[in-house]
PDB file of N, CA and C in Angstrom:
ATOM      1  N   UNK A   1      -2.603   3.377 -24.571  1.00  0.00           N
ATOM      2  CA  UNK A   1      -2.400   4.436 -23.613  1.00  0.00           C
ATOM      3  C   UNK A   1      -1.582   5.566 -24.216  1.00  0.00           C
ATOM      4  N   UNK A   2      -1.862   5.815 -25.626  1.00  0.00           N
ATOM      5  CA  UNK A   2      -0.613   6.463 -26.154  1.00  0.00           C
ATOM      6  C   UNK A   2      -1.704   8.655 -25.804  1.00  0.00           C
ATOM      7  N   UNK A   3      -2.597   8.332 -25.673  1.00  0.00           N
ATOM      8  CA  UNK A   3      -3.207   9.581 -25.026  1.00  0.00           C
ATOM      9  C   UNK A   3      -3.450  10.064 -23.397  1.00  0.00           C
ATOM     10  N   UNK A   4      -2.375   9.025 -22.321  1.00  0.00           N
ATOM     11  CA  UNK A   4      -2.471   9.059 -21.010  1.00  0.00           C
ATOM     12  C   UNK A   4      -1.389   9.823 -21.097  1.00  0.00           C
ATOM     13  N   UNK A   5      -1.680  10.663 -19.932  1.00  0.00           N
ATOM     14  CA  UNK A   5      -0.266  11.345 -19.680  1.00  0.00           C
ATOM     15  C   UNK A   5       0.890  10.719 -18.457  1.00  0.00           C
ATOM     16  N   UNK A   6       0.526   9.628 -18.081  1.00  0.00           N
ATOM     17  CA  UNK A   6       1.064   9.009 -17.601  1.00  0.00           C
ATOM     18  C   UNK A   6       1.483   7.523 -18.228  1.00  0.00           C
ATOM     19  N   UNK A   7       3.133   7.300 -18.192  1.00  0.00           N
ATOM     20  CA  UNK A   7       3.615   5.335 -19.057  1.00  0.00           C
ATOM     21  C   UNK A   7       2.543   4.396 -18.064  1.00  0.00           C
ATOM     22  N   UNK A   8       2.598   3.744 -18.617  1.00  0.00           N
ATOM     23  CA  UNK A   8       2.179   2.326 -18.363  1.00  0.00           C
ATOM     24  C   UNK A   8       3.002   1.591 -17.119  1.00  0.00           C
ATOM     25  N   UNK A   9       4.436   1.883 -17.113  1.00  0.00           N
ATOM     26  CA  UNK A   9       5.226   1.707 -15.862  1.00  0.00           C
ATOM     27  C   UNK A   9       5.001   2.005 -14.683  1.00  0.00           C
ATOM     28  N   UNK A  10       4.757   3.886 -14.741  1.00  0.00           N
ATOM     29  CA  UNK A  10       4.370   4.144 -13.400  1.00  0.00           C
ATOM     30  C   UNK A  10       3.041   4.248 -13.456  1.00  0.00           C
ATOM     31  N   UNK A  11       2.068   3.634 -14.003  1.00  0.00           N
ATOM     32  CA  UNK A  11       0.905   3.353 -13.521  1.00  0.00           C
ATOM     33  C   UNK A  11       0.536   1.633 -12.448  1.00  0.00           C
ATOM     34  N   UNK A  12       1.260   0.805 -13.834  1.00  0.00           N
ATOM     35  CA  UNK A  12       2.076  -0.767 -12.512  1.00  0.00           C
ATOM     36  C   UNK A  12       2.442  -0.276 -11.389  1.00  0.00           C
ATOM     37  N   UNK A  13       3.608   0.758 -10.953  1.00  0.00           N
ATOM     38  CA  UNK A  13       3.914   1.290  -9.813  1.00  0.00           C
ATOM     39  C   UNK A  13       3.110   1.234  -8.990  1.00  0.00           C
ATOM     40  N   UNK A  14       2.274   2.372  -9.234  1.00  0.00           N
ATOM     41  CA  UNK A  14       0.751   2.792  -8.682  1.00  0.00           C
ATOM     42  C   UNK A  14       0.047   2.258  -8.257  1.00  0.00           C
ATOM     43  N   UNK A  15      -0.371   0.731  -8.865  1.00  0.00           N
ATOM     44  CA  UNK A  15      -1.247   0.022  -8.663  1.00  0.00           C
ATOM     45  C   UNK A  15      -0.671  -1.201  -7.722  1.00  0.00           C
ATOM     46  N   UNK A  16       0.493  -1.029  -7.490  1.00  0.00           N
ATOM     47  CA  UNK A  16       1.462  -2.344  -6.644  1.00  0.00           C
ATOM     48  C   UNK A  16       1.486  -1.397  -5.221  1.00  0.00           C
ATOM     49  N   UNK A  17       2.077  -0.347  -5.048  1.00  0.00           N
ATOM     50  CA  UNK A  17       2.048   0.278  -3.894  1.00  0.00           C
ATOM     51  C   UNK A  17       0.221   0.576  -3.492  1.00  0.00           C
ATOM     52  N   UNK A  18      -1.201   0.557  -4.351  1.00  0.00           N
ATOM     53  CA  UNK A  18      -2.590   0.357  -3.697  1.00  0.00           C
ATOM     54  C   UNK A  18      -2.135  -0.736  -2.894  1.00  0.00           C
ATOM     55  N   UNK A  19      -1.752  -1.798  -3.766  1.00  0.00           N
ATOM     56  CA  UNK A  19      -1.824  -3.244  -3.280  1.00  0.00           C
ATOM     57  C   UNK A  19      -1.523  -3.466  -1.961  1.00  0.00           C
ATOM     58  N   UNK A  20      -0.341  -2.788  -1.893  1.00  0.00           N
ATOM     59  CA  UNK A  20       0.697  -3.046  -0.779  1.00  0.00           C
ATOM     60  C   UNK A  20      -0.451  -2.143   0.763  1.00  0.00           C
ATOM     61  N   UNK A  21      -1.051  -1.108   0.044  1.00  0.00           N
ATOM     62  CA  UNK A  21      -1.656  -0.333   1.140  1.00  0.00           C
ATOM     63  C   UNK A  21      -3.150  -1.369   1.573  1.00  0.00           C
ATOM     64  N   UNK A  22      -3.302  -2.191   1.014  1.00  0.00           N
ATOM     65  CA  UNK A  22      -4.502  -2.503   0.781  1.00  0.00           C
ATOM     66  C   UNK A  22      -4.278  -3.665   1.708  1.00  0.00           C
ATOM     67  N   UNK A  23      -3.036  -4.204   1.429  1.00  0.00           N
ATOM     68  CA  UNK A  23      -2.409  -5.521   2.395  1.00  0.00           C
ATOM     69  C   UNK A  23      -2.130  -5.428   3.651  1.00  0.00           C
ATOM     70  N   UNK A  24      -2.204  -4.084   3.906  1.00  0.00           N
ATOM     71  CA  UNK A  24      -1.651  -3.450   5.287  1.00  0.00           C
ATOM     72  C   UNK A  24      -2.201  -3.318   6.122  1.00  0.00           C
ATOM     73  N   UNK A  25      -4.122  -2.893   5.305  1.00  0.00           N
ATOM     74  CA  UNK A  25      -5.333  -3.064   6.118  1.00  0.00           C
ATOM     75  C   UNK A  25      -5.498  -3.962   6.322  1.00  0.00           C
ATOM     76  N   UNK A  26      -5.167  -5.057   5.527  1.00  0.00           N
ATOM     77  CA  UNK A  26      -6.250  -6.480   5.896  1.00  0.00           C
ATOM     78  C   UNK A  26      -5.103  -6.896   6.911  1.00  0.00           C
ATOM     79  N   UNK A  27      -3.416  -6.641   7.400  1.00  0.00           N
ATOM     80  CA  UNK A  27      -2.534  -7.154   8.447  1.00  0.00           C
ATOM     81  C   UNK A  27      -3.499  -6.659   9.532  1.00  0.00           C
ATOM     82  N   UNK A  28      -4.183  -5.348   9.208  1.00  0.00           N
ATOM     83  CA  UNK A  28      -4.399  -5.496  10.708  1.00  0.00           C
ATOM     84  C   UNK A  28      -6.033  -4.907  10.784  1.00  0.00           C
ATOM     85  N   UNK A  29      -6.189  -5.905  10.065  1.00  0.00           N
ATOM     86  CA  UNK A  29      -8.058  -6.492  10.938  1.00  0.00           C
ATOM     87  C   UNK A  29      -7.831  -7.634  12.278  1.00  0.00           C
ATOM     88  N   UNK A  30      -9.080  -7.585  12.263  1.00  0.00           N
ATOM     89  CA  UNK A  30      -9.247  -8.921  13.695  1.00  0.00           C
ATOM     90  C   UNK A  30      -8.755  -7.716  14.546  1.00  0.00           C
ATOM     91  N   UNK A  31      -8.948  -9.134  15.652  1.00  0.00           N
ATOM     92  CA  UNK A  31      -7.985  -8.544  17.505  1.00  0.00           C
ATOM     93  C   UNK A  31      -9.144  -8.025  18.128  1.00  0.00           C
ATOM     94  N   UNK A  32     -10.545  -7.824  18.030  1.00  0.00           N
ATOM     95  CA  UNK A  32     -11.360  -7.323  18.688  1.00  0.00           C
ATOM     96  C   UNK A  32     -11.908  -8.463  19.291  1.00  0.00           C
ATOM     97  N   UNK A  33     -13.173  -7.981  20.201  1.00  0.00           N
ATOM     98  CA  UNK A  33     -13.617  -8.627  21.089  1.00  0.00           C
ATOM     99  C   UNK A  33     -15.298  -8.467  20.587  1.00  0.00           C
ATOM    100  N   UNK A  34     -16.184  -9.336  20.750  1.00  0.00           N
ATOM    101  CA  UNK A  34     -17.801  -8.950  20.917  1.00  0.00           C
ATOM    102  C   UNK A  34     -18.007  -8.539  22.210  1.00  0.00           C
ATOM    103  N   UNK A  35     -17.403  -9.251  23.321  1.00  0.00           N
ATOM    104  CA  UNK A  35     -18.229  -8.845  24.340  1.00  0.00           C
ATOM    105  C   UNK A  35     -17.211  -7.549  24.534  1.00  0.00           C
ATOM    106  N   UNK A  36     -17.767  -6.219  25.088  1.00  0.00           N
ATOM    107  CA  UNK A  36     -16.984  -5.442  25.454  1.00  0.00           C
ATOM    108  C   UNK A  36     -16.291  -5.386  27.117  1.00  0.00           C
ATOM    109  N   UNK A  37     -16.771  -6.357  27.900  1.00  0.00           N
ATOM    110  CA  UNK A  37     -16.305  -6.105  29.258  1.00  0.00           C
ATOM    111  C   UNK A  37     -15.073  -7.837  29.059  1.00  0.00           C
ATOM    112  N   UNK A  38     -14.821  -8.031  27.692  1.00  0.00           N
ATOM    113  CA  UNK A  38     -14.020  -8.699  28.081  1.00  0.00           C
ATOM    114  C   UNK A  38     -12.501  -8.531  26.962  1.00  0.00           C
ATOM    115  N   UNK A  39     -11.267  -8.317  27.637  1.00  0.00           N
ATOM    116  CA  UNK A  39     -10.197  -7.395  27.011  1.00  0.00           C
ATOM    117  C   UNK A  39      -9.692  -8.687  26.096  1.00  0.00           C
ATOM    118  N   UNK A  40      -9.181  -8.489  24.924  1.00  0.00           N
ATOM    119  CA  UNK A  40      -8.115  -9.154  24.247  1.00  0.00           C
ATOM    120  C   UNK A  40      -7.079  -8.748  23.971  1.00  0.00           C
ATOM    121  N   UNK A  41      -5.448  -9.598  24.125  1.00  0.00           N
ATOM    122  CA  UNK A  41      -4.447  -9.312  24.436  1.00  0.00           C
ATOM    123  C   UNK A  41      -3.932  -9.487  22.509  1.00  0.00           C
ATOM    124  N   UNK A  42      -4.589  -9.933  22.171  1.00  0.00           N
ATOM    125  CA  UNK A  42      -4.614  -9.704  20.295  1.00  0.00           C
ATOM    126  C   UNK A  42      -4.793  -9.087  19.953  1.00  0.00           C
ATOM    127  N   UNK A  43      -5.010  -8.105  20.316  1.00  0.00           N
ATOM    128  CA  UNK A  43      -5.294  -6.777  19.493  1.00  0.00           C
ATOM    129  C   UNK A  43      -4.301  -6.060  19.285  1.00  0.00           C
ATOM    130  N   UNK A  44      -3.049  -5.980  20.369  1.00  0.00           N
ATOM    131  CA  UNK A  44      -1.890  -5.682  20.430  1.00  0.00           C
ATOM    132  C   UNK A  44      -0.660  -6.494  20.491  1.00  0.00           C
ATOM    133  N   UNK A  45      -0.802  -6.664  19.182  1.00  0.00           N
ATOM    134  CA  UNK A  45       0.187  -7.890  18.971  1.00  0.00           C
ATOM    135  C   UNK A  45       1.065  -7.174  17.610  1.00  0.00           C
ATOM    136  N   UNK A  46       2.366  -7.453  17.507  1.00  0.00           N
ATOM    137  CA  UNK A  46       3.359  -6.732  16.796  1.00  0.00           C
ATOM    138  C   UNK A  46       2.716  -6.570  15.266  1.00  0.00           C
ATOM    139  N   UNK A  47       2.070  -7.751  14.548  1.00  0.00           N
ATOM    140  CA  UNK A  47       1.485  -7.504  13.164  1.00  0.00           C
ATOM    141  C   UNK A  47       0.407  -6.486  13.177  1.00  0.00           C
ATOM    142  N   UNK A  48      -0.053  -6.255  14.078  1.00  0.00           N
ATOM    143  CA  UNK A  48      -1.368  -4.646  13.942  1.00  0.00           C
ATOM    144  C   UNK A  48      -0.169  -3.627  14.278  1.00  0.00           C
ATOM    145  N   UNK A  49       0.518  -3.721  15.362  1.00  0.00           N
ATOM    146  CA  UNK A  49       1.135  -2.498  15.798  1.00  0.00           C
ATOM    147  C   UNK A  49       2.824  -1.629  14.703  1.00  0.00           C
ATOM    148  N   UNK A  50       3.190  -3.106  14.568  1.00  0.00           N
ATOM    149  CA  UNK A  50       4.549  -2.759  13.689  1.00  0.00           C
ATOM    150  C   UNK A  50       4.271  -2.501  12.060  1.00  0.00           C
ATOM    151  N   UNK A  51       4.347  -4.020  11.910  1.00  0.00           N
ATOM    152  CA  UNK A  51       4.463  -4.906  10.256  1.00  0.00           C
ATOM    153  C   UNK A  51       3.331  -4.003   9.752  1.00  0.00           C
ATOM    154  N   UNK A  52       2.141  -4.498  10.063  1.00  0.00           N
ATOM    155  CA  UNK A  52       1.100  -3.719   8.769  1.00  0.00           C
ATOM    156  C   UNK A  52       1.615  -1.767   8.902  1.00  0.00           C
ATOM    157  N   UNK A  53       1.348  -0.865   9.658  1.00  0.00           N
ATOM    158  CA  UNK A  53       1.755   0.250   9.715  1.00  0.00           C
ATOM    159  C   UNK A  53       2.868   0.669   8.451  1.00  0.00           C
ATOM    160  N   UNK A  54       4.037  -0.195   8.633  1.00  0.00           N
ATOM    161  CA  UNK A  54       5.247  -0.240   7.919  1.00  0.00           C
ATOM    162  C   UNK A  54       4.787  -0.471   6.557  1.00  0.00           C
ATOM    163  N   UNK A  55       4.141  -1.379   6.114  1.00  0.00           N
ATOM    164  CA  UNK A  55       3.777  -2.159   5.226  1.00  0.00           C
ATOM    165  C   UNK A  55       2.513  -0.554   4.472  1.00  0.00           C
ATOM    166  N   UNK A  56       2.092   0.247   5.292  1.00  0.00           N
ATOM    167  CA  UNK A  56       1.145   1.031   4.256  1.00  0.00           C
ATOM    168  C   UNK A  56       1.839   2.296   4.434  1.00  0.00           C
ATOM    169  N   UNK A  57       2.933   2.998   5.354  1.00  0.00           N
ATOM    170  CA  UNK A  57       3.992   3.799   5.046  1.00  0.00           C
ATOM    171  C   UNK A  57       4.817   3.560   3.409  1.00  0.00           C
ATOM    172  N   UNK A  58       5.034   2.309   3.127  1.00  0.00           N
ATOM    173  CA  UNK A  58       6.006   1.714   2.295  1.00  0.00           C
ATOM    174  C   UNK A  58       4.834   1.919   1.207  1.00  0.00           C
ATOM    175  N   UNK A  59       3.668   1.514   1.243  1.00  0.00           N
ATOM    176  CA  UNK A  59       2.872   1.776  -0.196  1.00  0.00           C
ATOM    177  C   UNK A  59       2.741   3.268  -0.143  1.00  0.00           C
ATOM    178  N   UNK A  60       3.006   3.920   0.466  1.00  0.00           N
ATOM    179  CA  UNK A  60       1.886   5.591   0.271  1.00  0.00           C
ATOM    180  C   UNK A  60       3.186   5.716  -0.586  1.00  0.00           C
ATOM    181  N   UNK A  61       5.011   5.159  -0.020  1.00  0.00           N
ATOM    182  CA  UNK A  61       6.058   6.074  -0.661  1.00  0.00           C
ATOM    183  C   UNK A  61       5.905   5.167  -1.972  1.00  0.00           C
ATOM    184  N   UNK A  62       5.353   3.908  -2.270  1.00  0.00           N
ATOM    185  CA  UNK A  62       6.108   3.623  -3.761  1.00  0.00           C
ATOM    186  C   UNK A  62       4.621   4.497  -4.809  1.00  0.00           C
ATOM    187  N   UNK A  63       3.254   4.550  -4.159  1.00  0.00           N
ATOM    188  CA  UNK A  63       2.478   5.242  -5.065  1.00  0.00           C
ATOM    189  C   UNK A  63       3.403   6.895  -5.212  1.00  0.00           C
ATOM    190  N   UNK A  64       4.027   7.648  -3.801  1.00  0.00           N
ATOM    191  CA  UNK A  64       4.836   8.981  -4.736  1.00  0.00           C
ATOM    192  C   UNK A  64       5.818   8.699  -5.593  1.00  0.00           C
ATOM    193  N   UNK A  65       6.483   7.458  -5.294  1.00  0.00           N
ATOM    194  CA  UNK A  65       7.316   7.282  -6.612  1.00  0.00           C
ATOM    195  C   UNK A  65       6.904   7.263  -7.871  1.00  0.00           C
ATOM    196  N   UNK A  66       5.861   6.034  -7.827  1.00  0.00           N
ATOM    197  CA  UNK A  66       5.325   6.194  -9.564  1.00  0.00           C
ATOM    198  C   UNK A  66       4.515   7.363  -9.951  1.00  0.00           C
ATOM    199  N   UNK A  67       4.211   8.141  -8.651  1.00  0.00           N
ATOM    200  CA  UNK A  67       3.673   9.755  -9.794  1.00  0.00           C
ATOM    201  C   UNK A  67       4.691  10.342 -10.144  1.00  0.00           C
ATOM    202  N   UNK A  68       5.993  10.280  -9.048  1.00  0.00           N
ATOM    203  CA  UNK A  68       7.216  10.809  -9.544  1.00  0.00           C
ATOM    204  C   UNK A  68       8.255  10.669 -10.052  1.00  0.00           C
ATOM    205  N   UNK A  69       8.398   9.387 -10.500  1.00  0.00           N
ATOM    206  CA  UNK A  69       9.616   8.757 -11.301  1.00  0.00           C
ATOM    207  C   UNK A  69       9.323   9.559 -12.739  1.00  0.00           C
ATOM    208  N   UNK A  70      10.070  10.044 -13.284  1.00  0.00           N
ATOM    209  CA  UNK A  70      10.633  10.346 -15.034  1.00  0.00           C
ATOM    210  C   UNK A  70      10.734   9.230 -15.727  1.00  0.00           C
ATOM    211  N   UNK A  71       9.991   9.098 -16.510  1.00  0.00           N
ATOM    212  CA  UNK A  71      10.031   7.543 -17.763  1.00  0.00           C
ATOM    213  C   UNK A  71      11.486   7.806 -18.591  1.00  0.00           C
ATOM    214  N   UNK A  72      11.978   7.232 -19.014  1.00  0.00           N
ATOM    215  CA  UNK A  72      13.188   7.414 -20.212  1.00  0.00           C
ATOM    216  C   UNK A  72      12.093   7.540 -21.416  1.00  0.00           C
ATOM    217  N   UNK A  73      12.827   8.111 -22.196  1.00  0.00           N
ATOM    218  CA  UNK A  73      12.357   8.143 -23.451  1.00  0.00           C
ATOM    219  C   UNK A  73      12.079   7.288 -24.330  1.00  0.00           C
ATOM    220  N   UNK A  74      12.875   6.232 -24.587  1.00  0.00           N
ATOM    221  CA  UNK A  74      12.126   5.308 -24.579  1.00  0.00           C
ATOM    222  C   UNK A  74      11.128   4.518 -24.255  1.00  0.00           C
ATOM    223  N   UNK A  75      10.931   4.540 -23.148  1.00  0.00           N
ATOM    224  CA  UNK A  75       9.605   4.138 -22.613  1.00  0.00           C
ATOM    225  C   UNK A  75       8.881   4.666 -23.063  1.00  0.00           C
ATOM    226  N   UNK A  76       8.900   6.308 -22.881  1.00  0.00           N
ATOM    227  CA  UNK A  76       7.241   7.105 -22.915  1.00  0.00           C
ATOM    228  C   UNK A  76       7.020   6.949 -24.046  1.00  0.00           C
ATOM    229  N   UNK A  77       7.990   6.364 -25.521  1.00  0.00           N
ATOM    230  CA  UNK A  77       7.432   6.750 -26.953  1.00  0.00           C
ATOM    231  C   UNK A  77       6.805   5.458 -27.181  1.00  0.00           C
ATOM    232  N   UNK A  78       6.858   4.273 -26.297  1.00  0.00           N
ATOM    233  CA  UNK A  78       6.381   3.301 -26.756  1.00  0.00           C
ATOM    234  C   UNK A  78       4.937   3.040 -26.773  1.00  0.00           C
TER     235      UNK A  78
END
């Protein structure tokens, strides 16, 4: 990667905060219904409404971190 303009660090970053966004969707699948005239009380349950939300807020900020963290110099020459 010595022709990326981005380290190898904040690309890991990058790819841990997808993760995290990616984990956030799958918190909140399910909770639906097939039949439509009949309601489910799962759908609104704290892991769709709170936790996952939180959980892909928290990846969008660590992917701006790793575009925006500064490598040390060391790092970037390695």
């Amino acid at each position: 990667m010595a022709d990326f303009s981005m380290p190898s660090r904040n690309v890991l970053i990058i790819g841990i905060g997808l993760l995290m966004m990616v984990l956030g969707f799958v918190l909140m699948l399910g909770g639906g219904s097939s039949d439509p005239n009949v309601f489910n009380p799962e759908m609104f349950n704290a892991r769709r409404l709170v936790v996952s939300p939180i959980i892909i807020v928290a990846g969008v900020g660590v992917i701006i971190w790793g575009i925006m963290r500064k490598p040390r110099d060391e790092e970037h020459q390695a």
